[in-house]
C-alpha atoms as a PDB file:
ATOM      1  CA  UNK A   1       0.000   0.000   0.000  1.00  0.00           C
ATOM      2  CA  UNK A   2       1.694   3.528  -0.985  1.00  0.00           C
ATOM      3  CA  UNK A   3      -0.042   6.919   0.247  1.00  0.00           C
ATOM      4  CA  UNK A   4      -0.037   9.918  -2.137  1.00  0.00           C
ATOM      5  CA  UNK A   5      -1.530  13.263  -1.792  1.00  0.00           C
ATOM      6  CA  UNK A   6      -0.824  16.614  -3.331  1.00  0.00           C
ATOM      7  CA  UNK A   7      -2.211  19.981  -2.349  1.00  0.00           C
ATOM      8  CA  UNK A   8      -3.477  22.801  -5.040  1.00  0.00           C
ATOM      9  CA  UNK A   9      -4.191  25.975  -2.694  1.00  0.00           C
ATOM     10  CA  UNK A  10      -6.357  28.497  -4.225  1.00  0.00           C
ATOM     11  CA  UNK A  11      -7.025  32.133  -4.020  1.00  0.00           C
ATOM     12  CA  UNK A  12      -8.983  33.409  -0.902  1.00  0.00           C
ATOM     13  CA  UNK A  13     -11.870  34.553  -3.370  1.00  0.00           C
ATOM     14  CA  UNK A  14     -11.856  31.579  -5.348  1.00  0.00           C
ATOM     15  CA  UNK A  15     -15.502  29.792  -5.908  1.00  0.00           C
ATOM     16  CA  UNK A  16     -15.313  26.860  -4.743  1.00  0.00           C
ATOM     17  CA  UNK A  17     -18.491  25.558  -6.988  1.00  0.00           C
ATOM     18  CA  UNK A  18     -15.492  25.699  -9.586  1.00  0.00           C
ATOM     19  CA  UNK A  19     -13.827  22.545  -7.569  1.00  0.00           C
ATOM     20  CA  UNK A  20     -17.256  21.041  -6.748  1.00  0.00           C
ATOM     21  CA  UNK A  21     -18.292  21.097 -10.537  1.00  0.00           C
ATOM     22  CA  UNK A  22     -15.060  19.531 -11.830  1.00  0.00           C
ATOM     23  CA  UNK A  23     -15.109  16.328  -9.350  1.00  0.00           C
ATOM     24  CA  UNK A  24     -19.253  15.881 -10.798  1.00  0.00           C
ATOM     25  CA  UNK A  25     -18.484  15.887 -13.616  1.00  0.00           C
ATOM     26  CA  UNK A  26     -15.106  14.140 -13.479  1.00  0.00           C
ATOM     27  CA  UNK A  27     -14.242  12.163 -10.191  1.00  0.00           C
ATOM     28  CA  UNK A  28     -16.159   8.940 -11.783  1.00  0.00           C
ATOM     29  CA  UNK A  29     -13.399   8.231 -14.175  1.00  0.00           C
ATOM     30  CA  UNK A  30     -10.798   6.640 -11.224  1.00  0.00           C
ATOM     31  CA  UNK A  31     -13.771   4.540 -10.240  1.00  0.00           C
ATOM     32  CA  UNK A  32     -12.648   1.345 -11.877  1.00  0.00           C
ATOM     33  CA  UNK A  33      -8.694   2.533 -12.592  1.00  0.00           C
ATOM     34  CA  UNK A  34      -7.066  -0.842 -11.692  1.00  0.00           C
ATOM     35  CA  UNK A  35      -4.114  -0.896  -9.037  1.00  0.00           C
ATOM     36  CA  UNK A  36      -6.385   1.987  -7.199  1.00  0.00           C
ATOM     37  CA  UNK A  37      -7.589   1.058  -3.892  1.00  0.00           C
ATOM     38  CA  UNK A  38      -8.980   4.862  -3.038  1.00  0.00           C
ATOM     39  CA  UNK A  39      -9.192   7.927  -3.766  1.00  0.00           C
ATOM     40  CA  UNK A  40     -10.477  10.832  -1.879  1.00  0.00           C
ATOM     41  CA  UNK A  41     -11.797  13.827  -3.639  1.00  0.00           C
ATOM     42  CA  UNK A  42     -11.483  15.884  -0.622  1.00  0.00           C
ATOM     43  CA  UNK A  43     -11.862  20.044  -0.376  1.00  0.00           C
ATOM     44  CA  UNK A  44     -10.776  22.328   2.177  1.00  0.00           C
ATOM     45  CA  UNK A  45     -12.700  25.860   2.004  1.00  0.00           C
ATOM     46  CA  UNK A  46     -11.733  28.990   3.893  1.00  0.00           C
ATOM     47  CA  UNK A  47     -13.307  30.003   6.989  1.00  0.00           C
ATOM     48  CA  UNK A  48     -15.228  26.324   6.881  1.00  0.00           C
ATOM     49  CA  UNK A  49     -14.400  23.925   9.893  1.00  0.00           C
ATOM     50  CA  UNK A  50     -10.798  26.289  10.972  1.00  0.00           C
ATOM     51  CA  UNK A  51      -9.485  26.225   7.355  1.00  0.00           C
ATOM     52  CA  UNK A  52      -7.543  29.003   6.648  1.00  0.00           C
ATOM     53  CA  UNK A  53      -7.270  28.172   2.684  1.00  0.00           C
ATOM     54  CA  UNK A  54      -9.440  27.131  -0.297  1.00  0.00           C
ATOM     55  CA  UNK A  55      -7.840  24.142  -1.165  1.00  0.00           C
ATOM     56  CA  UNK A  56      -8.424  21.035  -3.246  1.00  0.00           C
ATOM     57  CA  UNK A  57      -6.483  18.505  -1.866  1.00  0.00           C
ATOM     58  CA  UNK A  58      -6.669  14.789  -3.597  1.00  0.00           C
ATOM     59  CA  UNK A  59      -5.753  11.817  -1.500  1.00  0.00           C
ATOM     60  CA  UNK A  60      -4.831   8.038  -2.890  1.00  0.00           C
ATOM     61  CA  UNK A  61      -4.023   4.345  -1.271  1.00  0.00           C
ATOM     62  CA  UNK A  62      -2.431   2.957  -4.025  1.00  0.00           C
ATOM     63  CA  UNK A  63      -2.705  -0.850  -4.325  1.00  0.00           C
ATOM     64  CA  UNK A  64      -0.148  -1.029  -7.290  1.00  0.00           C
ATOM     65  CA  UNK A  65       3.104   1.256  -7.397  1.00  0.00           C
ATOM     66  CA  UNK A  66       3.429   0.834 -11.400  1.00  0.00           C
ATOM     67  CA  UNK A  67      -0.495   1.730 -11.221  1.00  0.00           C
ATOM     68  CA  UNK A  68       0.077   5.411  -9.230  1.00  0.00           C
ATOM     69  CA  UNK A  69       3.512   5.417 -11.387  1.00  0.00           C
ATOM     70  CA  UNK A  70       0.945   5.459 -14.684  1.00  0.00           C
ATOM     71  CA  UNK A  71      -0.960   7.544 -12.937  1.00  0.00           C
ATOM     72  CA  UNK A  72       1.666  10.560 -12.358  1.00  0.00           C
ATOM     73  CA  UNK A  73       3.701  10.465 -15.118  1.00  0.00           C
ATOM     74  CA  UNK A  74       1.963   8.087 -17.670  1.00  0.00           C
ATOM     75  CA  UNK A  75      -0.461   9.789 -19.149  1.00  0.00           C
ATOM     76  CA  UNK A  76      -2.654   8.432 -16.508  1.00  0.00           C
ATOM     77  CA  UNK A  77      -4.619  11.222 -15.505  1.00  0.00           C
ATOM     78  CA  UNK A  78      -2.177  13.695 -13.655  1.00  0.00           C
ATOM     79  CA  UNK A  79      -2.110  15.518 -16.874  1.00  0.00           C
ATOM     80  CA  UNK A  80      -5.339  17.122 -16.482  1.00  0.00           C
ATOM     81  CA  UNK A  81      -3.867  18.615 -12.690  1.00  0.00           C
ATOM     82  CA  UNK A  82      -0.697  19.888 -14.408  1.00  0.00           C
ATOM     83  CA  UNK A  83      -2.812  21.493 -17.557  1.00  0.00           C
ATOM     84  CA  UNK A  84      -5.181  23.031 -15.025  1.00  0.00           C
ATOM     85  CA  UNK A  85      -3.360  24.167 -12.079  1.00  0.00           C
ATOM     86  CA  UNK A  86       0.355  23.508 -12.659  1.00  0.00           C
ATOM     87  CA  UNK A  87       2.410  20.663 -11.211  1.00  0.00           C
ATOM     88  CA  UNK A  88       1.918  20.204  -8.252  1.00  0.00           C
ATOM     89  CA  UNK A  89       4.270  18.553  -5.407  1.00  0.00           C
ATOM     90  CA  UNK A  90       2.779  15.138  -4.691  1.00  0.00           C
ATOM     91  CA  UNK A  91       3.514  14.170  -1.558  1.00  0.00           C
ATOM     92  CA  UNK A  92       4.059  10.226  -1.019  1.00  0.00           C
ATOM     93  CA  UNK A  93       4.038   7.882   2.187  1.00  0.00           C
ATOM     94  CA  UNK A  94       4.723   4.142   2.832  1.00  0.00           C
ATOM     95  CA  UNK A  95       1.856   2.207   4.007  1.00  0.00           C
ATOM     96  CA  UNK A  96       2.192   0.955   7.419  1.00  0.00           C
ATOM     97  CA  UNK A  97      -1.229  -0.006   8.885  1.00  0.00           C
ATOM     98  CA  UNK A  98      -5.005  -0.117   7.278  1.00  0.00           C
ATOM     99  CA  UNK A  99      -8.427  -0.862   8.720  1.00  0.00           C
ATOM    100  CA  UNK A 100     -11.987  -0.745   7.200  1.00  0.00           C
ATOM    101  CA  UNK A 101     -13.850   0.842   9.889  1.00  0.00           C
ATOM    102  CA  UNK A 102     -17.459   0.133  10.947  1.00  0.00           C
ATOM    103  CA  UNK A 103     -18.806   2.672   7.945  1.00  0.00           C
ATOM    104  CA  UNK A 104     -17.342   1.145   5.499  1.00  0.00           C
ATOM    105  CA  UNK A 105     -20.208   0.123   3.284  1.00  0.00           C
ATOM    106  CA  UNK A 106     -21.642   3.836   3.952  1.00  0.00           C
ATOM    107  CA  UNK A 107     -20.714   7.179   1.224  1.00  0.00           C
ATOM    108  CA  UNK A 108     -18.011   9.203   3.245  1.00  0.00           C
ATOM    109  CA  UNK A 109     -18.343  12.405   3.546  1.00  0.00           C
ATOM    110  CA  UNK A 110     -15.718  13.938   5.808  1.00  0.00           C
ATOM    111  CA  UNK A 111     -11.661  12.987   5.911  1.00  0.00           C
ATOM    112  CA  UNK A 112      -9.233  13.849   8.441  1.00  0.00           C
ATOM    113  CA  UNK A 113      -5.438  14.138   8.440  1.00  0.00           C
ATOM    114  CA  UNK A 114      -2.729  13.979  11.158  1.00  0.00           C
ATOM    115  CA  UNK A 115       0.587  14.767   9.613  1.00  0.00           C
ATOM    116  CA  UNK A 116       3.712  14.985  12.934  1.00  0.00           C
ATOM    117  CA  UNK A 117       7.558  15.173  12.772  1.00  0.00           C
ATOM    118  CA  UNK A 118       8.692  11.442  13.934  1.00  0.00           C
ATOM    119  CA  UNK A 119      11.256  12.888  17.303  1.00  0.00           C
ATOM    120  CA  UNK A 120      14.818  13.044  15.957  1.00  0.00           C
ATOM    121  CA  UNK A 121      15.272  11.551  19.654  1.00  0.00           C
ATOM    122  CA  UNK A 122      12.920   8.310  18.713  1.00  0.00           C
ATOM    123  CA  UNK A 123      15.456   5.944  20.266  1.00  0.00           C
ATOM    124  CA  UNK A 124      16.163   6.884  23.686  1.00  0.00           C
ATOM    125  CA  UNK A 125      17.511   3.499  24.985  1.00  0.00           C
ATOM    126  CA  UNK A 126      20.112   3.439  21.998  1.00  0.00           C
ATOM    127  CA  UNK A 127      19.063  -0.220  20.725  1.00  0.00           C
ATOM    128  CA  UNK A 128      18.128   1.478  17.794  1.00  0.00           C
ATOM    129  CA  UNK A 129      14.499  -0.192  18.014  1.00  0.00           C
ATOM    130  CA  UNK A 130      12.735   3.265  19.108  1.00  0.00           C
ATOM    131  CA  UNK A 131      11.396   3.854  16.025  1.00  0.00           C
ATOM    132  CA  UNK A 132       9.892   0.769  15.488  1.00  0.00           C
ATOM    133  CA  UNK A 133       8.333   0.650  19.275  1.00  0.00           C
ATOM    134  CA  UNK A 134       6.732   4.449  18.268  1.00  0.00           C
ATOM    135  CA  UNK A 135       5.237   3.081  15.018  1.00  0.00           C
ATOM    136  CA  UNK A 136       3.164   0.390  17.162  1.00  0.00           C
ATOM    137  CA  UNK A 137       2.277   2.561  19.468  1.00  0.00           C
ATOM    138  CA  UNK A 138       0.684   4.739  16.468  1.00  0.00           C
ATOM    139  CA  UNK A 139      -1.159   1.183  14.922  1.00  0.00           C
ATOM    140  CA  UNK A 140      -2.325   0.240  17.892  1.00  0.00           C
ATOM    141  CA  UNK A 141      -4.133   4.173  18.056  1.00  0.00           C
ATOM    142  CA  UNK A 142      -4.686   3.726  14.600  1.00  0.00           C
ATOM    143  CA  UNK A 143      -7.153   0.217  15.195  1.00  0.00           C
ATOM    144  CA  UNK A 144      -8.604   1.527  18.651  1.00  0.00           C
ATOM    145  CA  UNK A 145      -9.803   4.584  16.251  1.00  0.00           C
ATOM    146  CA  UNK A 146     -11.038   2.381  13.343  1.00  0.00           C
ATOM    147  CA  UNK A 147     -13.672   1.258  15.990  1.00  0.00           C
ATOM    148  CA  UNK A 148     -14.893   5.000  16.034  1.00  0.00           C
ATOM    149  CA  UNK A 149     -18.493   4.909  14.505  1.00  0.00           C
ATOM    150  CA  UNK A 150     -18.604   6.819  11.445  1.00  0.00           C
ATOM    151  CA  UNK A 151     -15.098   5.408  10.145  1.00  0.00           C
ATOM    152  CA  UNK A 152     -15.019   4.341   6.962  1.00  0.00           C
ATOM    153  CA  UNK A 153     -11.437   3.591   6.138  1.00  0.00           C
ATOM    154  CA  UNK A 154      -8.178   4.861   8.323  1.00  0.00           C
ATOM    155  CA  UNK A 155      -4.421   4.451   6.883  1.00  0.00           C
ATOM    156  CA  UNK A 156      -0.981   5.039   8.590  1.00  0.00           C
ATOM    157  CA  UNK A 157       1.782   5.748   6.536  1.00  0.00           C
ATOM    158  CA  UNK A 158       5.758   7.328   7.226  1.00  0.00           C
ATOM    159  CA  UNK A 159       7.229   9.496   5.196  1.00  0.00           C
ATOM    160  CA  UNK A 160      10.852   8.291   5.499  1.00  0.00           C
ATOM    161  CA  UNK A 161      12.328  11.209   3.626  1.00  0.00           C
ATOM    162  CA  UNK A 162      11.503  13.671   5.506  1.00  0.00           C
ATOM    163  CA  UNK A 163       9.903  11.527   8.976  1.00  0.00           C
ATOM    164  CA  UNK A 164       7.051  12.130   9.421  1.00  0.00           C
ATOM    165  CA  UNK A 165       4.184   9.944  10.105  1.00  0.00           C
ATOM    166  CA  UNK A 166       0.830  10.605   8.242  1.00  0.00           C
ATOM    167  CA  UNK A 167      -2.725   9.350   9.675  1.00  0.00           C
ATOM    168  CA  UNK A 168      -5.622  10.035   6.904  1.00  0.00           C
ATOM    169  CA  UNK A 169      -9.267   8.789   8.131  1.00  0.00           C
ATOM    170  CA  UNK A 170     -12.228   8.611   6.078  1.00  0.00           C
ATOM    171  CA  UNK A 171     -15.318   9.248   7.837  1.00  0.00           C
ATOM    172  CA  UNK A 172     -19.158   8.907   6.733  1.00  0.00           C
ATOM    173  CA  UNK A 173     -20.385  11.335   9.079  1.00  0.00           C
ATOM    174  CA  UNK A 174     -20.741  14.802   7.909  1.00  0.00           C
ATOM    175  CA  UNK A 175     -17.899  15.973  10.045  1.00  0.00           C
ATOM    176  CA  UNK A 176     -14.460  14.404  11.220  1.00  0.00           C
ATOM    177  CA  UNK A 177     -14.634  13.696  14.821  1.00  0.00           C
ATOM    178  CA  UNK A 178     -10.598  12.925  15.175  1.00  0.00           C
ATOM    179  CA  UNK A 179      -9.781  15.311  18.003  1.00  0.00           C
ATOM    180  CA  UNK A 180      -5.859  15.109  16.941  1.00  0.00           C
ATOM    181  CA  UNK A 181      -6.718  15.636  13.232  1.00  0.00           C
ATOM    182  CA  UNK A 182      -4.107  18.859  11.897  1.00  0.00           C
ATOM    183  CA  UNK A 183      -6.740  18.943   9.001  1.00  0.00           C
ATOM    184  CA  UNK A 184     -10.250  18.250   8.086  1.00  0.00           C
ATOM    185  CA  UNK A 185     -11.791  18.132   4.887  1.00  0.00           C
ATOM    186  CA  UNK A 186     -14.965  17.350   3.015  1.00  0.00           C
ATOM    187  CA  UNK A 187     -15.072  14.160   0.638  1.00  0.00           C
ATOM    188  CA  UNK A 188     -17.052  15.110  -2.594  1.00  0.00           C
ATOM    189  CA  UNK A 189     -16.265  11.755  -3.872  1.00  0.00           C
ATOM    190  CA  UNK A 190     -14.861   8.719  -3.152  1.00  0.00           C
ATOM    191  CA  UNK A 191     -13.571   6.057  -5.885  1.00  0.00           C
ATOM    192  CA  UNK A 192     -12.672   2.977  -4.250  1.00  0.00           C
ATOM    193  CA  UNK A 193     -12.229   0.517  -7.329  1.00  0.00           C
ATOM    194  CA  UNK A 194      -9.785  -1.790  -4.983  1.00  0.00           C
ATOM    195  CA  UNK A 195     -11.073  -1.256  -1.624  1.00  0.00           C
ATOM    196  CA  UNK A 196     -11.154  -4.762  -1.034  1.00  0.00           C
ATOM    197  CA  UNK A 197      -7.671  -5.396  -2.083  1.00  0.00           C
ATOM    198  CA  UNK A 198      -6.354  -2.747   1.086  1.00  0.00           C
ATOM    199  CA  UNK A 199      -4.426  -4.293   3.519  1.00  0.00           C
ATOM    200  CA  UNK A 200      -6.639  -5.325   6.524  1.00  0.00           C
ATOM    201  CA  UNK A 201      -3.905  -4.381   9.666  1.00  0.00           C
ATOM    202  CA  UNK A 202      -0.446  -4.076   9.117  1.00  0.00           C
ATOM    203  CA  UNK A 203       0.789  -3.750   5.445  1.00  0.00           C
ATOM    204  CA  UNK A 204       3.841  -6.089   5.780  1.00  0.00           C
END
């Protein structure tokens, strides 16, 4: 499993219908893309639910790297972000941990994300194994959350570039109830062509 997101911030005084529009009359066309497991056609708008920014802010759990590869720089699809809005940076995570959560048969329609700096200082006893005692810690938050109701799907994912540690939850409820969420956003659709094929748990 392979997280990707990438973040297209907009004007302050930018419609937003302009956003909403596009993903009606578009966001069907990933819904049977194979090597997708999900994407999230999530929005942030200004002054909504403490964003400070208009922003439209894609999110995938890639099933297939050579699939999201296609995708970016394939003529797979990116094409139409870069014609529209310029290239983007597309931010990308390795999977670590995936539940389907009790909504998962329900339309979502909020998403939540909790992106933190993994401590430089991760390995206090020196065995080296910090790291890996911090990322269970996170799982095991990860699955207690899953059992939220109103969760659709919830991933974990690291960021070894740069360390950090990404949490992205998908909720059917109309708003994201993830106290420790850094953002929230509304889902105007979701295609989910491999759902099914996500890692259930851990993704090694």
């Amino acid at each position: 499993m392979y997280a990707k997101q990438y973040e297209i911030t907009l004007p302050a005084d930018y419609d937003m219908r302009t956003i909403r529009q596009r993903v009606a009359a578009g966001g069907h066309v990933l819904d049977g893309r194979p090597g997708l497991g999900l994407k999230a056609y999530v929005i942030r708008e200004r002054g909504t639910d403490g964003s400070p920014v208009n922003q439209y802010a894609p999110f995938y759990l890639w099933n297939d790297t050579g699939a999201m590869a296609r995708f970016l720089v394939g003529g797979g699809g990116f094409q139409n972000i870069v014609r529209d809005f310029g290239r983007p940076v597309a931010r990308h995570w390795t999977g670590i941990a995936c539940h389907a959560g009790p909504a998962r048969t329900a339309a979502p329609r909020a998403a939540s994300r909790r992106l933190t700096a993994i401590p430089s200082d991760a390995d206090p006893d020196g065995t080296g194994s910090g790291l890996s005692a911090l990322i269970e810690r996170e799982a095991a938050q990860l699955q207690r959350l899953c059992g939220q109701e109103g969760v659709h799907t919830a991933a974990l994912a690291v960021d070894p570039h740069h360390w950090q540690l990404l949490r992205f939850v998908v909720w059917a409820d109309s708003a994201a109830r993830d106290e420790d969420a850094t953002e929230r956003y509304e889902v105007l659709h979701l295609s989910a062509p491999g759902l099914g094929d996500l890692p259930e748990g851990r993704a090694w």
